[in-house]
Protein backbone atom coordinates (compact mmCIF):
# COMPACT_ATOMS: atom_id res chain seq x y z
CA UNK A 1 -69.72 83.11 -46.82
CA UNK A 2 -69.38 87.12 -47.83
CA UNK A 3 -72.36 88.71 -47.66
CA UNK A 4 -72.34 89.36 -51.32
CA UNK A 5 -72.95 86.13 -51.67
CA UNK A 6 -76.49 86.09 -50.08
CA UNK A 7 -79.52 86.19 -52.25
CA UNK A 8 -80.77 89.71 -53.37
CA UNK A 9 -82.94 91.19 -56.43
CA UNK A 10 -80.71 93.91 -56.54
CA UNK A 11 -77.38 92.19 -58.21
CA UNK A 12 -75.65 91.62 -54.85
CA UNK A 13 -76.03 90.33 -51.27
CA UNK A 14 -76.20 93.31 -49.26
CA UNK A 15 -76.84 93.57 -45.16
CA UNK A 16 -80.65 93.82 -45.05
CA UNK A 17 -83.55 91.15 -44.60
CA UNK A 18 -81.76 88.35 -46.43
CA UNK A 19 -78.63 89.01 -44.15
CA UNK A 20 -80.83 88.85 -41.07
CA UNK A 21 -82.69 85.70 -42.81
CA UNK A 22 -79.37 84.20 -42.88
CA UNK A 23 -78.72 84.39 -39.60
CA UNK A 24 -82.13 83.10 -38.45
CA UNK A 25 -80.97 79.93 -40.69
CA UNK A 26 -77.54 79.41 -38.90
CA UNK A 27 -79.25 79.45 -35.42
CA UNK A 28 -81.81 77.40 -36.63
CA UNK A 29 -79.11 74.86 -37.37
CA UNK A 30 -77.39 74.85 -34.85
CA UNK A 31 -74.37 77.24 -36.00
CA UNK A 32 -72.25 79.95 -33.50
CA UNK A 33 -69.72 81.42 -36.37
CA UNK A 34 -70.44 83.21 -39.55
CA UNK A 35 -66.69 83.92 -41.09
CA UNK A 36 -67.08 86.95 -43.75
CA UNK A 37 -64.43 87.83 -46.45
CA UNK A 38 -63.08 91.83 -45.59
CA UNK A 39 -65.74 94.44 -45.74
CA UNK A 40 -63.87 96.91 -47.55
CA UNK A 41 -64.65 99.20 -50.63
CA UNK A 42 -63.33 96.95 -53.25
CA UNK A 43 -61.69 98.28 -56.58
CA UNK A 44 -60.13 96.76 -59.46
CA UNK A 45 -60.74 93.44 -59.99
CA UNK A 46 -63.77 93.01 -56.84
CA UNK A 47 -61.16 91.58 -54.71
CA UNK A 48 -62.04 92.51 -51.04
CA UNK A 49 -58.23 91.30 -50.48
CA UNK A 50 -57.68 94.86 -52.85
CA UNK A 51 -59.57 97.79 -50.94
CA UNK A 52 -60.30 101.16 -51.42
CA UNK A 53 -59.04 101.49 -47.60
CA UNK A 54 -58.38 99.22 -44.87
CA UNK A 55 -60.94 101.35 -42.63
CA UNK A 56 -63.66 101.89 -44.31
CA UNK A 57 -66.65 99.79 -45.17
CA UNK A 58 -68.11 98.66 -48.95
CA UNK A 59 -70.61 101.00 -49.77
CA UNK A 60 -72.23 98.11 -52.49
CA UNK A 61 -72.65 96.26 -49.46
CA UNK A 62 -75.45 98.66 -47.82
CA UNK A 63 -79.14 97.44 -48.08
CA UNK A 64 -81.76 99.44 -50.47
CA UNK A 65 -84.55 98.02 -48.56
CA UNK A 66 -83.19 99.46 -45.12
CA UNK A 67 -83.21 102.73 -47.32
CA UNK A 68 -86.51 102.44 -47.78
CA UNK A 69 -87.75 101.68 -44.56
CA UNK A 70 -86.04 104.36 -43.44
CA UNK A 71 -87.66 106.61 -45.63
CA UNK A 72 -84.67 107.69 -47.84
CA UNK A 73 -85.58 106.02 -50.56
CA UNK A 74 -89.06 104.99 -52.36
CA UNK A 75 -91.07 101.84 -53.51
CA UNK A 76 -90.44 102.76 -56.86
CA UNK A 77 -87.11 103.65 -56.80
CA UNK A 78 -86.41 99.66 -56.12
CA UNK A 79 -89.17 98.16 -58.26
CA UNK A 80 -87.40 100.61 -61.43
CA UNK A 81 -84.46 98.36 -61.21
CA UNK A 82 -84.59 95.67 -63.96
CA UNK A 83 -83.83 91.74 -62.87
CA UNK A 84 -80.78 90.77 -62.42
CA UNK A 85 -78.29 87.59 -62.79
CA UNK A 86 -77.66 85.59 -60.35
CA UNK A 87 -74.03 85.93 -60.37
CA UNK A 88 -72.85 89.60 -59.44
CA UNK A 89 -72.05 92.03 -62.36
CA UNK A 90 -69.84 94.28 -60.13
CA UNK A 91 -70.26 97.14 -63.11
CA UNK A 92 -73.76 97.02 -63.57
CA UNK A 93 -74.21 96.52 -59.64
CA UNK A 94 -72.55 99.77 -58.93
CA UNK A 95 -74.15 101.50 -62.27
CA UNK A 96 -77.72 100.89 -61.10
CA UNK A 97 -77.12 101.26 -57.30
CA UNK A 98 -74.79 104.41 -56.92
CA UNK A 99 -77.59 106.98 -58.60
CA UNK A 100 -79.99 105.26 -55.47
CA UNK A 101 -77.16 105.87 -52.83
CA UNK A 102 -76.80 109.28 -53.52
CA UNK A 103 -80.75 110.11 -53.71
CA UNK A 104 -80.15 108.54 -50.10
CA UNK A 105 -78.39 110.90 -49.09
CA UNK A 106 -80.08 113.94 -50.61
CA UNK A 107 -82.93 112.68 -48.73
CA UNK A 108 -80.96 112.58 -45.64
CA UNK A 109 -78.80 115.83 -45.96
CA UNK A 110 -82.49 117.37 -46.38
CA UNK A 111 -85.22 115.33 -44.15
CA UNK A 112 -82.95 113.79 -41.35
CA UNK A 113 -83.95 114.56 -38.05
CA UNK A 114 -81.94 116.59 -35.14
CA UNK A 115 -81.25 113.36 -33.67
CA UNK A 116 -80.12 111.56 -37.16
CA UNK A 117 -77.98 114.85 -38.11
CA UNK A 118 -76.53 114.35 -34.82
CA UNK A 119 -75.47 111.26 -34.82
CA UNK A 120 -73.95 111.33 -37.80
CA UNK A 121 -71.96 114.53 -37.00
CA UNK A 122 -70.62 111.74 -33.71
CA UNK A 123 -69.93 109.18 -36.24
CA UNK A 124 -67.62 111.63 -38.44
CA UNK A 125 -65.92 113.08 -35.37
CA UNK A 126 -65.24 109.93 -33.95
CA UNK A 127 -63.57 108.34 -36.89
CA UNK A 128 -62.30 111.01 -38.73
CA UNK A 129 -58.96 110.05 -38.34
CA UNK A 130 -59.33 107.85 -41.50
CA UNK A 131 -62.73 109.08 -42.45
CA UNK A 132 -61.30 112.18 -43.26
CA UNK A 133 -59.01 111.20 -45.77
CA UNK A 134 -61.17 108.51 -46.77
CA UNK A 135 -63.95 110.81 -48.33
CA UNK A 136 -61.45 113.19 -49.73
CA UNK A 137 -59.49 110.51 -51.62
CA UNK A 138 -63.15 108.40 -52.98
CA UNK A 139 -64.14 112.36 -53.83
CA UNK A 140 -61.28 113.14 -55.69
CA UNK A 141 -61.52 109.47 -57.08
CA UNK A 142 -65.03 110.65 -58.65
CA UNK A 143 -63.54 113.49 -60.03
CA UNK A 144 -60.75 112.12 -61.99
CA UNK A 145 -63.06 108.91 -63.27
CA UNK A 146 -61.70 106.49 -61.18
CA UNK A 147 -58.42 107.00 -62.10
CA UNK A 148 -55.43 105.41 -59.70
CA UNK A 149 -54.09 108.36 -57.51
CA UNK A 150 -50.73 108.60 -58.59
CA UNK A 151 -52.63 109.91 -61.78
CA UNK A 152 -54.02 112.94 -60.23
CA UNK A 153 -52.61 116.21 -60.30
CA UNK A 154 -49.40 116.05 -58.87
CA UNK A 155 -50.17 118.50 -56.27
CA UNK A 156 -52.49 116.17 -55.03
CA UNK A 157 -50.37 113.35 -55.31
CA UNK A 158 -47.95 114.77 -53.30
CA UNK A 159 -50.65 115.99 -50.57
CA UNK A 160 -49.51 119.83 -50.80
CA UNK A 161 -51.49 121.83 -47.89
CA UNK A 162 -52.68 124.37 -50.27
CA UNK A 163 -54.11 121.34 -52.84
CA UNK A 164 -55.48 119.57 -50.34
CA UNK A 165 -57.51 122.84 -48.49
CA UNK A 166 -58.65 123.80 -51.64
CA UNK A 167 -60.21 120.15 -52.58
CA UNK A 168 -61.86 119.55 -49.87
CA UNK A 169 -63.83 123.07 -50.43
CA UNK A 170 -64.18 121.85 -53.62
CA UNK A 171 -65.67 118.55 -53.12
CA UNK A 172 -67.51 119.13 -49.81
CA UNK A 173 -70.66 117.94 -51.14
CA UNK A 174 -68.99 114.37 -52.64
CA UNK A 175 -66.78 114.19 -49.14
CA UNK A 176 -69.96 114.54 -47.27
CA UNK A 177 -71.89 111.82 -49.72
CA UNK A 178 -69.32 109.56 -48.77
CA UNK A 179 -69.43 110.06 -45.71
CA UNK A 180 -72.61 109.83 -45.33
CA UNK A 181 -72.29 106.19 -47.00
CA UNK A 182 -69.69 105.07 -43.85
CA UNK A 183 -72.21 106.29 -41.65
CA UNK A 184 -74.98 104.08 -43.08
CA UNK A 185 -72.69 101.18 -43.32
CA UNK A 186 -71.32 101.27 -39.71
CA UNK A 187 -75.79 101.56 -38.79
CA UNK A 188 -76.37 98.31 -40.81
CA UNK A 189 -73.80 95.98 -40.08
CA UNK A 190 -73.82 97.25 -36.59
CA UNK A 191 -77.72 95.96 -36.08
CA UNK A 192 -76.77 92.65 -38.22
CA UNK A 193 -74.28 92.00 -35.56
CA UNK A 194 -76.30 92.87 -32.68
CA UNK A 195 -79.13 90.55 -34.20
CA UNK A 196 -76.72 87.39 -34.75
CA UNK A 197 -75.36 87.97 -31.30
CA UNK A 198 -78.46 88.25 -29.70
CA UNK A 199 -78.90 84.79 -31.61
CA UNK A 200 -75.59 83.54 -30.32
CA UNK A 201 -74.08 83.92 -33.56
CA UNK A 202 -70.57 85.38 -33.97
CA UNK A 203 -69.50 86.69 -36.78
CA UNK A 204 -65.52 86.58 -37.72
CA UNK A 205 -64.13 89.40 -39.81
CA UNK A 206 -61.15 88.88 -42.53
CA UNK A 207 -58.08 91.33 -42.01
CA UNK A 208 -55.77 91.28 -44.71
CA UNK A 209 -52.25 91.96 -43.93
CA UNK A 210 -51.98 94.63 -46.64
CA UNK A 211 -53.71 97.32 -48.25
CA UNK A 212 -54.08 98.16 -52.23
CA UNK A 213 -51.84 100.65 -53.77
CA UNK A 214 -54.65 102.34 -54.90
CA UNK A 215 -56.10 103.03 -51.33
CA UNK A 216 -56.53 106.39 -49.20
CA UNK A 217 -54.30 104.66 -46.72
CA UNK A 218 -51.04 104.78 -49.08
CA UNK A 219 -52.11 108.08 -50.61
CA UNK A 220 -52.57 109.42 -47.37
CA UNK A 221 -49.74 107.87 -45.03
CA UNK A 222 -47.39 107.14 -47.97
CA UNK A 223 -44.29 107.25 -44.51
CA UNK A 224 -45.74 103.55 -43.23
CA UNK A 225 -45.16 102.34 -47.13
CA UNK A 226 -42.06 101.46 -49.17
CA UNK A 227 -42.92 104.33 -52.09
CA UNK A 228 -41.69 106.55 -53.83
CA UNK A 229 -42.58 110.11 -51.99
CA UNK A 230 -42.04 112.29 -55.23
CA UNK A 231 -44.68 109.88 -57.52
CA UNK A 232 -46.20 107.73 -55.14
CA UNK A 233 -45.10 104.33 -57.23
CA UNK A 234 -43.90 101.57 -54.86
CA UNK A 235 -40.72 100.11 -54.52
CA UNK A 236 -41.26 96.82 -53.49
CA UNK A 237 -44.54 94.82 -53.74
CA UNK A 238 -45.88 91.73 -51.75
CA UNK A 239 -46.88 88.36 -52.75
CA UNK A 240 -45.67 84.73 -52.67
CA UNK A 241 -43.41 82.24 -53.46
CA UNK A 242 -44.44 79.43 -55.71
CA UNK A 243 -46.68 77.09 -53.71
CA UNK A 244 -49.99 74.96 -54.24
CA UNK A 245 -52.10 77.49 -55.77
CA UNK A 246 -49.56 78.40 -58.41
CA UNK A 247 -46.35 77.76 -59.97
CA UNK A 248 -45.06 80.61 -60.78
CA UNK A 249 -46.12 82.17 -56.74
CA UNK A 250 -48.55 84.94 -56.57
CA UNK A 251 -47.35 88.88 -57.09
CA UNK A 252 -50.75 90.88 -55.52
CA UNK A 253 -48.87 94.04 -56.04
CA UNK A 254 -49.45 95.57 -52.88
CA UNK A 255 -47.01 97.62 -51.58
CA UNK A 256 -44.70 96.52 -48.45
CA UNK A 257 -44.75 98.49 -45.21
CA UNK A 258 -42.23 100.70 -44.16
CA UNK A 259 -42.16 98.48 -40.90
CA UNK A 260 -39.28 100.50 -38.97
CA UNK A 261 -41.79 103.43 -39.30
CA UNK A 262 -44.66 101.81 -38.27
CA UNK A 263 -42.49 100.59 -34.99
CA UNK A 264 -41.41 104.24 -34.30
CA UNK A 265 -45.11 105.13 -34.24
CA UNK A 266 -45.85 102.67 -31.77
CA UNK A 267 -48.06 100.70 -34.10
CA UNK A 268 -50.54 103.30 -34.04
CA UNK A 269 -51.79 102.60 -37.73
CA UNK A 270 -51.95 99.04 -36.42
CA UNK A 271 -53.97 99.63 -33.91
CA UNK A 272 -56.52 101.90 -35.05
CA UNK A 273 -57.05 99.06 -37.85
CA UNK A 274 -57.92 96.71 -35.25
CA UNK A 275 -60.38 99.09 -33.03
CA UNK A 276 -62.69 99.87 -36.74
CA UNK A 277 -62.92 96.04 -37.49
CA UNK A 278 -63.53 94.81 -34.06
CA UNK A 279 -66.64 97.84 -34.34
CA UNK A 280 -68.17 95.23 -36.66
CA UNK A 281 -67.21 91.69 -36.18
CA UNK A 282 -66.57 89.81 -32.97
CA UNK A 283 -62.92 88.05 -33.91
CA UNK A 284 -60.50 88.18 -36.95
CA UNK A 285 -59.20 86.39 -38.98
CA UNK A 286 -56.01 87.37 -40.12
CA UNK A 287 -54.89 86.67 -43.45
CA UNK A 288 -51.17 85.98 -44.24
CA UNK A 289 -50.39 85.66 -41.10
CA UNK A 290 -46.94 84.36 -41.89
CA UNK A 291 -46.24 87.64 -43.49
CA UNK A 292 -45.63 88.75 -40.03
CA UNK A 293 -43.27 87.00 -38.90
CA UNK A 294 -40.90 87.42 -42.64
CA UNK A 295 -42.72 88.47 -45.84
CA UNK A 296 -42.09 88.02 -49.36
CA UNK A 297 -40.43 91.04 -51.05
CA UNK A 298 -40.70 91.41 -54.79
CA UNK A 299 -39.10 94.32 -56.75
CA UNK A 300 -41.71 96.25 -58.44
CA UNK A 301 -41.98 95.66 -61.98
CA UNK A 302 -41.12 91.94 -62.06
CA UNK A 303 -44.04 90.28 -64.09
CA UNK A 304 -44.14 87.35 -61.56
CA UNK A 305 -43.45 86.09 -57.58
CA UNK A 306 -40.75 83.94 -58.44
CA UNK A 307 -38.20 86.74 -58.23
CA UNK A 308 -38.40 87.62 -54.52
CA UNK A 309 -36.73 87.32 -50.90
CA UNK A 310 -37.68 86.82 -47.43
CA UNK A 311 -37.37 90.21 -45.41
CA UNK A 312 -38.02 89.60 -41.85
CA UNK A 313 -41.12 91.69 -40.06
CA UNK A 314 -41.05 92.88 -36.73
CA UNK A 315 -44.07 90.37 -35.91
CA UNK A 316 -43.61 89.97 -32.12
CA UNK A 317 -43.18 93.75 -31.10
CA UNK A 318 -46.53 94.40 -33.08
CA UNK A 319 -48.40 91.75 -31.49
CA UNK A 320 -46.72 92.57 -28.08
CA UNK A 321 -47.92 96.20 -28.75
CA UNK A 322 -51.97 94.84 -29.66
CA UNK A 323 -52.11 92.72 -26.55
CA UNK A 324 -50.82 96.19 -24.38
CA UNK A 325 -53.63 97.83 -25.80
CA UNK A 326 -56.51 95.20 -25.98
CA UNK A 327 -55.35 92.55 -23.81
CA UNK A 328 -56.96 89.08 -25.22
CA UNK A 329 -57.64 89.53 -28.85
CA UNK A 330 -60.24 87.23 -31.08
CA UNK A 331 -57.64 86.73 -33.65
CA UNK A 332 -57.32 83.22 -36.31
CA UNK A 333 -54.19 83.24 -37.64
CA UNK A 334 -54.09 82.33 -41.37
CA UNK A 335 -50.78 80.66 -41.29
CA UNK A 336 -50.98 78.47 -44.55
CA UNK A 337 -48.29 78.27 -47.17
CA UNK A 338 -44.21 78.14 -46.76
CA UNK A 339 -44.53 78.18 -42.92
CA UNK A 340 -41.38 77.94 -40.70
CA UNK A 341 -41.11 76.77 -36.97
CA UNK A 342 -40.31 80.78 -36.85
CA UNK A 343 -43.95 81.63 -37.68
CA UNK A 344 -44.97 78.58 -35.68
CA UNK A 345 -43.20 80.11 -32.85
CA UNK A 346 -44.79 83.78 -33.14
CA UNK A 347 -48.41 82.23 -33.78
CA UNK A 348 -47.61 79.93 -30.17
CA UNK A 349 -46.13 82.87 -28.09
CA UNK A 350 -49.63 84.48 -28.50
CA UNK A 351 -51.99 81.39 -27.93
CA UNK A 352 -53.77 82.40 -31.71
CA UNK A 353 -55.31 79.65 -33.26
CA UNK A 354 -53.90 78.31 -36.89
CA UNK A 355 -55.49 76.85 -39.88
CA UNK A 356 -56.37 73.22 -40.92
CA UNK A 357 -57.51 72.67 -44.32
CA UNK A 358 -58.96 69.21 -45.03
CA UNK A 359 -58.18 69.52 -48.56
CA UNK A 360 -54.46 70.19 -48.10
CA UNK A 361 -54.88 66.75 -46.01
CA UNK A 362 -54.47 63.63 -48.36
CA UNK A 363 -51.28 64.52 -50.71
CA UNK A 364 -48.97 62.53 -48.53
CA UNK A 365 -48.47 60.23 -45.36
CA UNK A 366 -50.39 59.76 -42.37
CA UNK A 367 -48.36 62.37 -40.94
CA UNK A 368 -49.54 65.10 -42.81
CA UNK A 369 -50.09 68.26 -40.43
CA UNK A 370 -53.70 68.81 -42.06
CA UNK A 371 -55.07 65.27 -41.12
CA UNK A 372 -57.66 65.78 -38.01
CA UNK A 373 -55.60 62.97 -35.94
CA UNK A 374 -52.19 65.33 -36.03
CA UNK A 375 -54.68 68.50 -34.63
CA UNK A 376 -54.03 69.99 -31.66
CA UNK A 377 -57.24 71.69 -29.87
CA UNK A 378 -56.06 75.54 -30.28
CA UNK A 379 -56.73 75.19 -34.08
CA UNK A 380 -59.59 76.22 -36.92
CA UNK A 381 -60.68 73.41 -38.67
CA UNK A 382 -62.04 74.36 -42.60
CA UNK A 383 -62.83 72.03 -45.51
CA UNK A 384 -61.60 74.46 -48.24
CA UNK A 385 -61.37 78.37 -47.67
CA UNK A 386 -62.69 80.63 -50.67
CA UNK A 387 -59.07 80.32 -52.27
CA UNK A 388 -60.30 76.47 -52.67
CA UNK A 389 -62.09 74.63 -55.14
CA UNK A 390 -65.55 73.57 -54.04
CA UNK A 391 -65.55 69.88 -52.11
CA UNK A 392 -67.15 68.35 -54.92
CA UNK A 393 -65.30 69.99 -57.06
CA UNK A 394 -62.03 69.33 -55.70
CA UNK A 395 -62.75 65.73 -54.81
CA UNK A 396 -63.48 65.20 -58.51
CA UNK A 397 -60.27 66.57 -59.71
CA UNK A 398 -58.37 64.49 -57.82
CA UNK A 399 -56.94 61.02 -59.71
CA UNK A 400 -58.18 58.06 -58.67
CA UNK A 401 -55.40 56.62 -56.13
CA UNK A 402 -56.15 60.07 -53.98
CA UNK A 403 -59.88 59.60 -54.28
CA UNK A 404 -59.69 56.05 -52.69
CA UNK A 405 -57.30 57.51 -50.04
CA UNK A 406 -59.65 59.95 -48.97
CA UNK A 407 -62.99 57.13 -48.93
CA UNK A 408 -60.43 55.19 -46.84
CA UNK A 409 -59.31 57.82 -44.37
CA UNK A 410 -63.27 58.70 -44.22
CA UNK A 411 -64.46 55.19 -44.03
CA UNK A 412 -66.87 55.37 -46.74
CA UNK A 413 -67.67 54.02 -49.75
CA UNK A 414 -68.43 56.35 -52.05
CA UNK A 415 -68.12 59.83 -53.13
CA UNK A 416 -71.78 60.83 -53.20
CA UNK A 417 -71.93 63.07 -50.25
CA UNK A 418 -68.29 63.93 -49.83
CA UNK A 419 -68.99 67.34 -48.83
CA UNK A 420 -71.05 66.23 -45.94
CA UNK A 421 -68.47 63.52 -45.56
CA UNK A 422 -65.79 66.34 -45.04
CA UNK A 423 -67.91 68.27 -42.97
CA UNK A 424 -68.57 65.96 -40.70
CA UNK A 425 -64.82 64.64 -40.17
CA UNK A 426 -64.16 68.52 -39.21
CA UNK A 427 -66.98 68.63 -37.13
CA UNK A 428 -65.96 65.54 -35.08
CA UNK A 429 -62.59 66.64 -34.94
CA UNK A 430 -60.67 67.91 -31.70
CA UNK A 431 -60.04 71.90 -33.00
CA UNK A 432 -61.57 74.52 -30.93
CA UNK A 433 -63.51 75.60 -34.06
CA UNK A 434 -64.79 74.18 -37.53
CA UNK A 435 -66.06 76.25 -40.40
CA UNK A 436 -67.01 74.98 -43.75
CA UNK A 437 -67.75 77.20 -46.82
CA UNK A 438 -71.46 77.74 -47.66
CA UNK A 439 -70.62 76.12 -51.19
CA UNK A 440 -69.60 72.63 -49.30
CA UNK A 441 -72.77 72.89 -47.24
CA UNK A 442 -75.18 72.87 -50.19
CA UNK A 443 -73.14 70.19 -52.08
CA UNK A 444 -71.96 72.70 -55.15
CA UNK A 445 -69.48 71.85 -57.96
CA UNK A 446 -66.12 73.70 -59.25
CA UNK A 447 -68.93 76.67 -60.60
CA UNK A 448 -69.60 78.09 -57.18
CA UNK A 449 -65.99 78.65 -56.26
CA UNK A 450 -65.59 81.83 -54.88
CA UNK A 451 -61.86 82.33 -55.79
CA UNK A 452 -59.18 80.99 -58.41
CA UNK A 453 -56.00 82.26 -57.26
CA UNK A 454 -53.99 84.21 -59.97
CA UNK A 455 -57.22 84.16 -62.23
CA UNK A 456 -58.27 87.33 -63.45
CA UNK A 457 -61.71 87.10 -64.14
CA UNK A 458 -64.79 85.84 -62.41
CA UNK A 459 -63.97 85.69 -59.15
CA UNK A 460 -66.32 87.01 -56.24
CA UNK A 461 -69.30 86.21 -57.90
CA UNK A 462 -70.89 83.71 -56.45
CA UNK A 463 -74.12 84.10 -55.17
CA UNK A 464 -76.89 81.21 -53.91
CA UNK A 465 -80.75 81.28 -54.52
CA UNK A 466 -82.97 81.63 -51.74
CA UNK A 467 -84.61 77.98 -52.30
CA UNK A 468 -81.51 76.30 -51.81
CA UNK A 469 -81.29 76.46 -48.28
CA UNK A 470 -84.29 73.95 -47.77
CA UNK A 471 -85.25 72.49 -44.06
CA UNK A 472 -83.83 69.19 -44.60
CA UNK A 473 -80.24 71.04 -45.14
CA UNK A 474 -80.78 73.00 -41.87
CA UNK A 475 -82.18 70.01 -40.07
CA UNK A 476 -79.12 67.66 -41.46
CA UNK A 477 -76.41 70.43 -40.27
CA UNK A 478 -78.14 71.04 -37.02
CA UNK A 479 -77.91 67.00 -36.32
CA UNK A 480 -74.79 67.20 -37.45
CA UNK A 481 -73.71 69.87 -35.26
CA UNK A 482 -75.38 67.92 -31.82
CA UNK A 483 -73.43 64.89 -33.09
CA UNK A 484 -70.49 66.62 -32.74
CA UNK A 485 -71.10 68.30 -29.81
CA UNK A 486 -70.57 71.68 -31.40
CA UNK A 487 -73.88 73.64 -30.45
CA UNK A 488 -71.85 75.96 -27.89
């Protein structure tokens, strides 16, 4: 569950009490994992798969209240903002909330202490090696109305030394708001993850293999990306074959990596990706994982996936190269989709755990790879992930011949608690860890999905009420969980 799902009466789930609330509910029942979506900036669209940056963290995602009790903001300054829907409204979200965020930081620029000014002056030092750029490209960004980059002035575009001194004199006071922002992110997820660890809760970060186009990443290091230097447009853009989620495969439109760069640099890039996330989460998951190994190459322009090749990736030197650095590394690898005993092979040379999805586990014969009897223990057991349809939701769109194989494989008789059914059968299976979406917990139909793959509109939204999460759900996952044997 992303904590923009979590209940809030400012439009979004943010990191403040109801985050620590949260927390006090999964100890309570008996939980040790809390797996978040990426904690980017996210841009067009709200996909945190489509950042802003692969560094920095979502400004939408920092707490009002903390604000407040911080003195940097004021009672009425939160009670002036109207009620809002339960589902997020990204626009009006970041409409209502940016005017507050940058009072914030008036208030701070003006009233912060020695020590405060201090420690932010640390924070910038000791990250400006994409904080830097970071600021200047979400400053610039302001200035030119949110407009993609390669739309700027094309001195800027092409990062000329004299356009770039001259901005950042320019915009000083935006590059220092948003700095100011990353600072007050890395303060409040930092105590939310002291507080859930202190509560013996980790929490598992979501890497994703590539970055947006739009991001200060590709503006900024455009050498570790297959673009054009002169205009900044890409080449060659990832995605997917056709698979399950969609016929026609899945173009995100991300540009590919210049990979024999990124080798030449040692992985540098690579690494200091790895250091900023593992500031804030205790593992990662990484998403595509396959992607390492060979990904899928489509020429930019085409309108779909389906016209694309393997290119192989130089997966084992860069995983060689993280292990030199950090030695054991928290890291789920999201190897679902066209998977070859190749990626097998790269996942098993570094001992990283792979995907089960119970979902993906009745389309075929007993010796489907997804079915908890064909697990072995180094695995991550999950009902549905948030590119699934709810339990319910998914167990109702299934005909009739599937629905009696799954009450058969579950030994049940009917379909009225099927996401505690599923649950359960990933709970009492042999992987090392089982994680189930908060949507299957609280027995939600096809409306709470999180994510339609290849759908435009509407996804992210999801957020739950407060009241749902009554004591007889935290007292039925909590005997659940000693059942299993899965208290830690």
């Amino acid at each position: 569950m992303h904590p923009t799902s979590l209940p809030s009466r400012f439009g979004i789930g943010d990191l403040g009490p109801e985050a620590f609330s949260f927390v006090d509910f999964l100890a309570e029942s008996g939980q040790r994992l809390w797996q978040v979506l990426p904690l980017g900036p996210t841009g067009y669209g709200d996909s945190p798969y489509m950042c802003f940056s692969a560094m920095a963290g979502n400004p939408l995602l920092i707490s009002l209240e903390i604000l407040r009790d911080k003195a940097l903001l004021d009672d009425s300054d939160l009670n002036a903002l109207p009620p809002y829907p339960t589902p997020v409204d990204y626009g009006r979200v970041i409409s209502e909330k940016l005017p507050l965020l940058k009072k914030a930081w008036r208030n701070f620029r003006d009233h912060a202490s020695c020590d405060q000014k201090m420690a932010f002056e640390q924070f910038c030092e000791l990250n400006t090696h994409w904080l830097e750029d970071f600021a200047l490209f979400m400053a610039l960004k302001e200035h030119y109305h949110g407009k993609p980059w390669v739309k700027w002035n094309l001195s800027l575009v092409k990062r000329k030394r004299d356009a770039i001194k001259k901005a950042k004199l320019k915009y000083v006071a935006l590059i220092n708001f948003h700095s100011f922002l990353q600072f007050e992110f890395h303060l409040q997820i930092n105590a939310l993850r002291a507080y859930a660890n202190q509560k013996k809760v980790s929490i598992i970060g979501d890497l994703p293999i590539y970055v947006a186009h739009d991001s200060a990443e590709v503006w900024a290091k455009p050498e570790y990306f297959d673009v054009n230097k002169e205009t900044g447009m890409p080449f060659t853009v990832a995605g997917v074959p056709p698979d399950y989620f969609s016929a026609t495969g899945q173009l995100w439109g991300n540009p590919i990596y210049n990979w024999e760069k990124l080798k030449q640099d040692n992985f540098e890039w690579w690494i200091q990706r790895f250091i900023v996330l593992l500031g804030y989460v205790d593992a990662v998951r990484i998403d595509h994982f396959r992607g390492f190994e060979a990904y899928w190459s489509v020429r930019y322009g085409e309108e779909t996936a389906i016209n694309g090749e393997w290119v192989p990736a130089p997966g084992e030197a860069l995983f060689q190269r993280l292990y030199e650095r950090f030695g054991y590394l928290p890291i789920i690898a999201e190897d679902l989709g066209v998977i070859t005993p190749e990626v097998e092979q790269l996942r098993d040379d570094f001992n990283l755990p792979g995907m089960k999805i119970l979902q993906f586990a009745f389309g075929s014969d007993e010796e489907n790879v997804y079915l908890p009897h064909n697990y072995t223990e180094n695995c991550v057991v999950y009902t549905g992930t948030h590119d699934n349809d709810t339990t319910r939701g998914w167990f109702e769109s299934l005909e009739e011949i599937q629905q009696e194989n799954v009450l058969e494989y579950l030994k049940i008789d009917n379909s009225e608690n099927i996401h505690w059914d599923l649950t359960s059968l990933a709970f009492s299976s042999v992987a090392k860890m089982a994680i189930v979406p908060m949507q299957d917990i609280l027995g939600l139909p096809s409306s709470a999905r999180m994510n339609t793959p290849s759908k435009k509109d509407s996804n992210w939204v999801w957020r739950y009420e407060r009241e749902w999460l009554t004591d007889d759900i935290r007292d039925k996952l909590l005997a659940l969980t000693v059942k299993s044997g899965r208290t830690g």
